[in-house]
Protein backbone atom coordinates (compact mmCIF):
# COMPACT_ATOMS: atom_id res chain seq x y z
CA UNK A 1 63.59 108.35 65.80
CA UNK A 2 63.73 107.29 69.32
CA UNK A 3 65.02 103.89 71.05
CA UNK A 4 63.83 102.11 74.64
CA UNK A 5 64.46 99.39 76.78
CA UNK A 6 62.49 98.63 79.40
CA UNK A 7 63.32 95.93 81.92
CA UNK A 8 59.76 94.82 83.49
CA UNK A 9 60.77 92.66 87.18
CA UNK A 10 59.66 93.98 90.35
CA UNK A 11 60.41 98.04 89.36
CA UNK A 12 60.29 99.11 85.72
CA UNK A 13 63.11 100.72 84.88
CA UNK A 14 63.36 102.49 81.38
CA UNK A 15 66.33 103.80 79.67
CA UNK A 16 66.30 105.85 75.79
CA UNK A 17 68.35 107.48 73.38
CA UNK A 18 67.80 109.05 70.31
CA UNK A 19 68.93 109.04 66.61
CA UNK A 20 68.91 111.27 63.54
CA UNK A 21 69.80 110.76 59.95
CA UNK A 22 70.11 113.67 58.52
CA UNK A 23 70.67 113.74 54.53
CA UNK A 24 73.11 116.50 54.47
CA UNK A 25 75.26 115.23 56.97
CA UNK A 26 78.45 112.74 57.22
CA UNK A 27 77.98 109.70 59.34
CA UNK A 28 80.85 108.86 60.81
CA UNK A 29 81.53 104.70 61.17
CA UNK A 30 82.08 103.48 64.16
CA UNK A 31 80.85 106.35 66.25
CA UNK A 32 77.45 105.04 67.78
CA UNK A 33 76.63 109.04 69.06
CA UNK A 34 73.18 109.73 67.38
CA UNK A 35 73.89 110.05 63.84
CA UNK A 36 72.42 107.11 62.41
CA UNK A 37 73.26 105.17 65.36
CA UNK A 38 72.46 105.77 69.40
CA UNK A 39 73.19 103.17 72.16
CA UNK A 40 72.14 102.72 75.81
CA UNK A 41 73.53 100.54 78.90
CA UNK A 42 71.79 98.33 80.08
CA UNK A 43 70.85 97.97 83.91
CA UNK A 44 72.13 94.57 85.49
CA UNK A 45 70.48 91.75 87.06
CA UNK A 46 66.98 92.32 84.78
CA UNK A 47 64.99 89.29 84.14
CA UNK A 48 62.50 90.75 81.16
CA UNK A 49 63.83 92.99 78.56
CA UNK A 50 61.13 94.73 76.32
CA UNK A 51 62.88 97.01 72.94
CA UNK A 52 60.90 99.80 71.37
CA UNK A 53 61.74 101.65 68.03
CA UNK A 54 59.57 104.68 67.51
CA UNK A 55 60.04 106.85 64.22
CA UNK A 56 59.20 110.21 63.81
CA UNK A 57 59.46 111.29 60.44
CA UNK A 58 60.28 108.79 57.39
CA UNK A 59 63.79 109.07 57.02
CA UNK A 60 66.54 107.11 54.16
CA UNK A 61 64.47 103.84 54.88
CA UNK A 62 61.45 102.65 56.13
CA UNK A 63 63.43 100.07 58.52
CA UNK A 64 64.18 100.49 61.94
CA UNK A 65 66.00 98.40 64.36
CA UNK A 66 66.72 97.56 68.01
CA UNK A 67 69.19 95.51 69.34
CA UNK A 68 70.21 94.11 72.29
CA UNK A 69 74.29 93.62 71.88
CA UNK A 70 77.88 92.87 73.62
CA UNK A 71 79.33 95.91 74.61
CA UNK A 72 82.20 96.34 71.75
CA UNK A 73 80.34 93.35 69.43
CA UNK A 74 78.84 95.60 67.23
CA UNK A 75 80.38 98.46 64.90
CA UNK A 76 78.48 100.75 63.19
CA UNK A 77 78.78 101.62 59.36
CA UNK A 78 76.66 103.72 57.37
CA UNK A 79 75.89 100.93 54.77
CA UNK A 80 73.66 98.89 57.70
CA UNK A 81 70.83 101.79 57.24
CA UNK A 82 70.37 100.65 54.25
CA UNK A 83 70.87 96.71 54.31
CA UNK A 84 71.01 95.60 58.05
CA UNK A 85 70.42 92.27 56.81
CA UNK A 86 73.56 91.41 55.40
CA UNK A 87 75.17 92.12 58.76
CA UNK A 88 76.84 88.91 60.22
CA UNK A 89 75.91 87.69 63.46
CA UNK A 90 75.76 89.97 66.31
CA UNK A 91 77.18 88.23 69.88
CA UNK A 92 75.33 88.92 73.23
CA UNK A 93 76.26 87.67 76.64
CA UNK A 94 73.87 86.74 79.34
CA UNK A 95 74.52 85.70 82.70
CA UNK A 96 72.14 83.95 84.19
CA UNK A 97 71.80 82.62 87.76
CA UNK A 98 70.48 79.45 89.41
CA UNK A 99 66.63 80.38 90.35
CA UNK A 100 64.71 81.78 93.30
CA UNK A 101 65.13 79.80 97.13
CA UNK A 102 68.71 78.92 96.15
CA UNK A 103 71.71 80.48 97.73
CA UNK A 104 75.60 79.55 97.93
CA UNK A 105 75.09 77.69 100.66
CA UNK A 106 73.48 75.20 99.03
CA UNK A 107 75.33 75.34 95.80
CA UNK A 108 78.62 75.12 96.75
CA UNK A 109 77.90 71.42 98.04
CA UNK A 110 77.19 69.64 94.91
CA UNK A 111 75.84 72.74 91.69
CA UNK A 112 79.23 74.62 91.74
CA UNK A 113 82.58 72.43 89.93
CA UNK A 114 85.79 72.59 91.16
CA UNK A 115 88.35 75.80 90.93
CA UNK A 116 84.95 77.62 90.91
CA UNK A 117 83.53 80.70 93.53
CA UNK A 118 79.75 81.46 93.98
CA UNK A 119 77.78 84.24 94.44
CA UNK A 120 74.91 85.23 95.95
CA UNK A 121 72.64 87.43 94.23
CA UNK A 122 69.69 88.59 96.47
CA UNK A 123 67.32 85.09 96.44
CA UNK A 124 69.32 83.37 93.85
CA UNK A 125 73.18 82.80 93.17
CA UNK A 126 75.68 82.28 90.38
CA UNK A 127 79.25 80.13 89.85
CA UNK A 128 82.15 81.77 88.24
CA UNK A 129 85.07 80.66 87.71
CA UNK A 130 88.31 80.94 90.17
CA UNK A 131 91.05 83.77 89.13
CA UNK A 132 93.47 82.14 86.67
CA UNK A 133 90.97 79.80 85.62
CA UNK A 134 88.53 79.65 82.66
CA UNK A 135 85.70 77.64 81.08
CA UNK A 136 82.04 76.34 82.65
CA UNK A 137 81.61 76.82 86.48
CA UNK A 138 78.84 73.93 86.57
CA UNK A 139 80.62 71.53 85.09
CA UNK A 140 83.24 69.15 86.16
CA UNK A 141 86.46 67.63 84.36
CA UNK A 142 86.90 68.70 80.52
CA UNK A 143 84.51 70.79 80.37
CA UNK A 144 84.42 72.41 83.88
CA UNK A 145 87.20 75.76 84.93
CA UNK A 146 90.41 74.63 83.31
CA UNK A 147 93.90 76.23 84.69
CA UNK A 148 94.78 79.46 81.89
CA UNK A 149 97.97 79.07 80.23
CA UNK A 150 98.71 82.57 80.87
CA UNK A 151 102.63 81.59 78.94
CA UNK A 152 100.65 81.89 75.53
CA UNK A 153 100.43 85.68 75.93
CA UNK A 154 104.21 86.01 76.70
CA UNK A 155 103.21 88.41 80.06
CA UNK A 156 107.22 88.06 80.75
CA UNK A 157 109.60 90.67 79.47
CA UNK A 158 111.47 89.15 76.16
CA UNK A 159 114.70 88.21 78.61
CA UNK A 160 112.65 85.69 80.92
CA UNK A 161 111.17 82.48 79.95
CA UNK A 162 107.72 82.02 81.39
CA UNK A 163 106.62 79.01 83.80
CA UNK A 164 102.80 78.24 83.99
CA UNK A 165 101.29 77.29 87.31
CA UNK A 166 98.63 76.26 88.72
CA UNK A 167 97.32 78.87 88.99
CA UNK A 168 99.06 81.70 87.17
CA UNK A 169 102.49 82.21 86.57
CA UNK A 170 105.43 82.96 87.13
CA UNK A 171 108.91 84.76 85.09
CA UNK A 172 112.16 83.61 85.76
CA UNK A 173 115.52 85.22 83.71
CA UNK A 174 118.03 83.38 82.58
CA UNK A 175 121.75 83.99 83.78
CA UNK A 176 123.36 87.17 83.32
CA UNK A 177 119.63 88.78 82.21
CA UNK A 178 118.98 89.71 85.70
CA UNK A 179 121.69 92.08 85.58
CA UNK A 180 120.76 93.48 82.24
CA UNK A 181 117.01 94.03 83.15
CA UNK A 182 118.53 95.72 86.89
CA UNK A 183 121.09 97.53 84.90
CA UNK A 184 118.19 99.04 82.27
CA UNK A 185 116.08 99.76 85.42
CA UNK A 186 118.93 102.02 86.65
CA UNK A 187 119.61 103.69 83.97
CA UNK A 188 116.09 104.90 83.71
CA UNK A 189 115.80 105.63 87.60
CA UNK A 190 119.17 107.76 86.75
CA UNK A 191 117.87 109.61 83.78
CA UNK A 192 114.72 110.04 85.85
CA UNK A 193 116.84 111.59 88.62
CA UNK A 194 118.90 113.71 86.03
CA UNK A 195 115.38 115.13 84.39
CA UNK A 196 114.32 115.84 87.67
CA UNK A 197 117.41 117.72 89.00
CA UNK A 198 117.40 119.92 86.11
CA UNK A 199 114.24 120.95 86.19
CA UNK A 200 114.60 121.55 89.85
CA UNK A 201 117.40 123.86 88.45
CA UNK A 202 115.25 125.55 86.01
CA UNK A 203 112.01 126.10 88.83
CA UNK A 204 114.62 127.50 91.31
CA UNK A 205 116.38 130.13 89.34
CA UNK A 206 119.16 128.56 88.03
CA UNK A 207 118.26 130.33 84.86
CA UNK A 208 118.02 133.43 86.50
CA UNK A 209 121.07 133.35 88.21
CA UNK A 210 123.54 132.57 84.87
CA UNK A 211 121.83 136.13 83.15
CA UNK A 212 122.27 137.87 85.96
CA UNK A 213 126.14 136.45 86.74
CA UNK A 214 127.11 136.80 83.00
CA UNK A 215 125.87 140.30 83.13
CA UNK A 216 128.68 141.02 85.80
CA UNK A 217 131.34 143.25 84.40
CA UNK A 218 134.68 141.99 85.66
CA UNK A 219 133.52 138.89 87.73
CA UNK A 220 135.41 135.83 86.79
CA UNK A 221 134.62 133.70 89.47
CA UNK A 222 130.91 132.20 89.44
CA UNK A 223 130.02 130.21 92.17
CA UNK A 224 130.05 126.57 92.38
CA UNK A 225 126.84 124.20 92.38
CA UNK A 226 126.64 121.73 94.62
CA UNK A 227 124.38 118.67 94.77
CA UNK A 228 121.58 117.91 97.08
CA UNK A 229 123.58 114.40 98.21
CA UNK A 230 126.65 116.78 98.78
CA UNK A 231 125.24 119.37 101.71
CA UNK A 232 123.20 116.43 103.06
CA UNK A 233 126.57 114.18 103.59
CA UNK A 234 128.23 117.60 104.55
CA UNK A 235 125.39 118.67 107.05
CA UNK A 236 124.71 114.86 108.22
CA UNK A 237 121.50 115.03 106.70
CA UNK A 238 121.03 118.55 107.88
CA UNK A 239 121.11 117.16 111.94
CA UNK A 240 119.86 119.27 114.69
CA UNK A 241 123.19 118.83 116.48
CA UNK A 242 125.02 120.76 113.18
CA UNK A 243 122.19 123.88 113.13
CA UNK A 244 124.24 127.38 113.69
CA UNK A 245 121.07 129.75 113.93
CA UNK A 246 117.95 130.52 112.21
CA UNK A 247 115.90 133.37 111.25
CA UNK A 248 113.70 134.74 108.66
CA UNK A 249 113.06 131.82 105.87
CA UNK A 250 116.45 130.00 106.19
CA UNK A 251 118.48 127.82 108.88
CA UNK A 252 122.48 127.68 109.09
CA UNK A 253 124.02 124.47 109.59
CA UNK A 254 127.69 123.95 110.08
CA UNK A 255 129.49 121.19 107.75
CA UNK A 256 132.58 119.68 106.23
CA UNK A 257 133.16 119.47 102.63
CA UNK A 258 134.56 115.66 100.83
CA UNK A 259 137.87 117.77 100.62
CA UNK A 260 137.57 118.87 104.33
CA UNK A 261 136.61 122.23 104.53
CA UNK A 262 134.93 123.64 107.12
CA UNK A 263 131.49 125.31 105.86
CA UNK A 264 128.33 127.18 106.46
CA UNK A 265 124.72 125.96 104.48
CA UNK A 266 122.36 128.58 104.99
CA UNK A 267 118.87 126.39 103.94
CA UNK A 268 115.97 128.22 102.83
CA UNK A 269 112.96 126.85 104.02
CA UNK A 270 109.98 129.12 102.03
CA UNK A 271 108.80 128.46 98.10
CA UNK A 272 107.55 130.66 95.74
CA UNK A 273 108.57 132.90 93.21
CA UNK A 274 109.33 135.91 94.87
CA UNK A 275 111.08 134.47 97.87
CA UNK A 276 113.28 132.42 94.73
CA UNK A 277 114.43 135.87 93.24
CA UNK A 278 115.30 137.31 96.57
CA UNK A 279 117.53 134.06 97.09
CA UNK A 280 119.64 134.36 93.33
CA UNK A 281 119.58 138.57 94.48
CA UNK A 282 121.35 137.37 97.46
CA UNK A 283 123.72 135.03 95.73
CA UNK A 284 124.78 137.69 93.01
CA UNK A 285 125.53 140.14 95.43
CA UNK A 286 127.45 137.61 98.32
CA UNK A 287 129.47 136.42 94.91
CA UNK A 288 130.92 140.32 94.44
CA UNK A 289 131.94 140.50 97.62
CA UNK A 290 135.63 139.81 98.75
CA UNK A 291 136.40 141.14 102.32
CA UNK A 292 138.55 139.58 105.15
CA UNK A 293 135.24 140.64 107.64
CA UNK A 294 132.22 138.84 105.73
CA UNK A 295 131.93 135.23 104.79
CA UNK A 296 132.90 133.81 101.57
CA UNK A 297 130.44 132.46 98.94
CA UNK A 298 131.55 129.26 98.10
CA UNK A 299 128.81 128.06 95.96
CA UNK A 300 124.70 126.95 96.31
CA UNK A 301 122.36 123.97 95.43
CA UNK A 302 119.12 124.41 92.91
CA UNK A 303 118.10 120.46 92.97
CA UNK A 304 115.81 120.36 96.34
C-alpha cells in the first residue's frame, strides 16, 4: 500500500511513502517507519493539498487511510488498523496568509495588532506574534498578542525568584544565594580543571613514567611534578627575555622557583606518541644521574 500528497499551485510537487502489514510481523507503536504506518513532510507555503491511498494487495482490513496531521499530534498503535474510528480527534495547524496584492507595507498600518511582526511571503504576507508574546496577531486588546508569563515555567534556578517583564524575564537571587550559585560554579570549573589535568597526565606519560621509575633498582628519589601555573609564574609566562637556547623539539628558559631557586625548564614543543616516550626515556635516565658536571633533575610537568 502506497501514500501521496500532492500540492497542485503553480508547480506540482508530489511526495510518497509506503506501508506494509505484514501478518507475521510485530508492529511496533509509536514508530510511524512503514510497518503499518508511513509518514511524509509536507512542503510549505502550498495552497491545494490532494491525498491518495492506493492498495496493493488486501491486507488485515479493507480500510485505508490518509491523513493530513501536526507533526507529533498523532501516535500510532496497532489497534487503529483495525478501528481508526474510535481514534479521538487528530489536531492540524495551518497558517494561512492575508491574500494576493497585499504586502507588509500595507498591513502593518491598520491588519497587523500591536506587539505583532509581519511577513512578507512572495505576493502575500502574514502577522505573527512579537518574541515573548503569544495569542492572535490580527487582533487587538484581549484577544490580540498578550505579554507570556514566562515565571509559570520557573526558567530560574530553584535559588532565584523570577520577575516577569514586559517582555520576558528576568532572575534575581536572594542574599547570600549569589555566593552559593558562584561557589557551586567553582567547584565544577575546579573539578573540571582537576579531570582535565589528570588526563593530561595520563596522555603524556605520566603512566609510563611511574612503571618505568618503580622498576629502578636502588632509586629512592623520584622526581617531583610540577604544575603548569608553577613553570609559567617561574618562567614569567615562558617570556622571550627568560629563553636560554633552543634546539631540536624543546626551548630552555631560565626561572625562579616560589622557594627561590634558580632553575632551568627545558619545554618541549612537538606531540605525539613517540616524541612522548623519548621525553619520560629522557627523564628516567636524567633522574639516575648524580654528577657535580651535569645538571640536576629537579622534577617535570604532564598537565600542558
Amino acid at each position: 500500500m502506497s501514500g501521496s500528497a500532492t500540492t497542485t499551485d503553480e508547480t506540482v510537487v508530489g511526495t510518497s511513502c509506503e506501508v506494509v502489514c505484514p501478518r507475521n510481523e510485530r508492529m511496533v507503536n509509536s514508530s510511524c517507519n512503514g510497518i503499518g504506518c508511513c509518514q511524509i513532510s509536507l512542503p510549505v507555503l502550498r495552497k491545494n493539498l490532494v491525498i491518495e491511498v492506493e492498495q496493493f494487495n488486501p491486507g488485515i482490513t479493507n480500510c485505508s487511510y490518509g491523513f493530513v496531521v501536526e507533526n507529533g499530534a498523532y501516535i500510532f498503535t496497532e489497534s487503529d488498523l483495525l478501528d481508526f474510528n474510535t481514534t479521538a480527534n487528530i489536531s492540524m495547524r495551518l497558517e494561512w496568509s492575508v491574500g494576493k496584492g497585499n504586502n507588509c507595507s500595507t498591513a502593518k498600518r491598520f491588519l497587523c495588532g500591536v506587539n505583532t511582526q509581519c511577513h512578507d511571503s512572495g505576493d502575500e504576507y502574514f502577522c505573527t506574534c512579537l518574541q515573548g508574546y503569544e495569542g492572535k496577531p490580527t487582533l487587538y486588546g484581549s484577544r490580540g498578542c498578550q505579554d507570556v508569563d514566562e515565571c509559570k515555567n520557573s526558567p530560574c534556578v530553584p535559588e532565584a525568584k523570577c520577575w516577569n517583564e514586559v517582555p520576558g524575564f528576568r532572575c534575581e537571587c536572594p542574599s547570600g544565594a549569589l555566593e552559593m550559585v558562584e561557589k557551586r560554579a567553582m567547584d565544577a570549573i575546579k573539578k573540571e580543571l582537576t579531570k582535565l589535568r589528570v588526563e593530561h597526565f595520563r596522555k603524556n606519560g605520566g603512566i609510563l613514567l611511574k612503571q618505568q621509575l618503580s622498576s629502578l633498582q636502588g632509586c629512592t628519589a623520584y622526581p617531583s611534578i610540577y604544575s603548569t601555573q608553577e613553570l609559567k609564574v617561574a618562567t614569567n609566562n615562558y617570556s622571550i627575555n627568560n629563553i636560554l637556547g633552543s634546539g631540536g623539539n624543546s626551548t630552555v628558559y631560565k626561572g625562579i622557583l616560589v622557594d627561590g631557586l634558580k632553575v632551568a625548564v627545558k619545554k618541549s614543543q612537538a606531540v605525539g606518541q613517540i616524541h612522548i616516550e623519548q621525553f619520560i626515556n629522557e627523564i628516567v635516565i636524567l633522574s639516575q644521574i648524580n654528577h657535580r658536571n651535569v645538571v640536576k633533575l629537579l622534577g617535570c610537568c604532564l598537565e600542558a
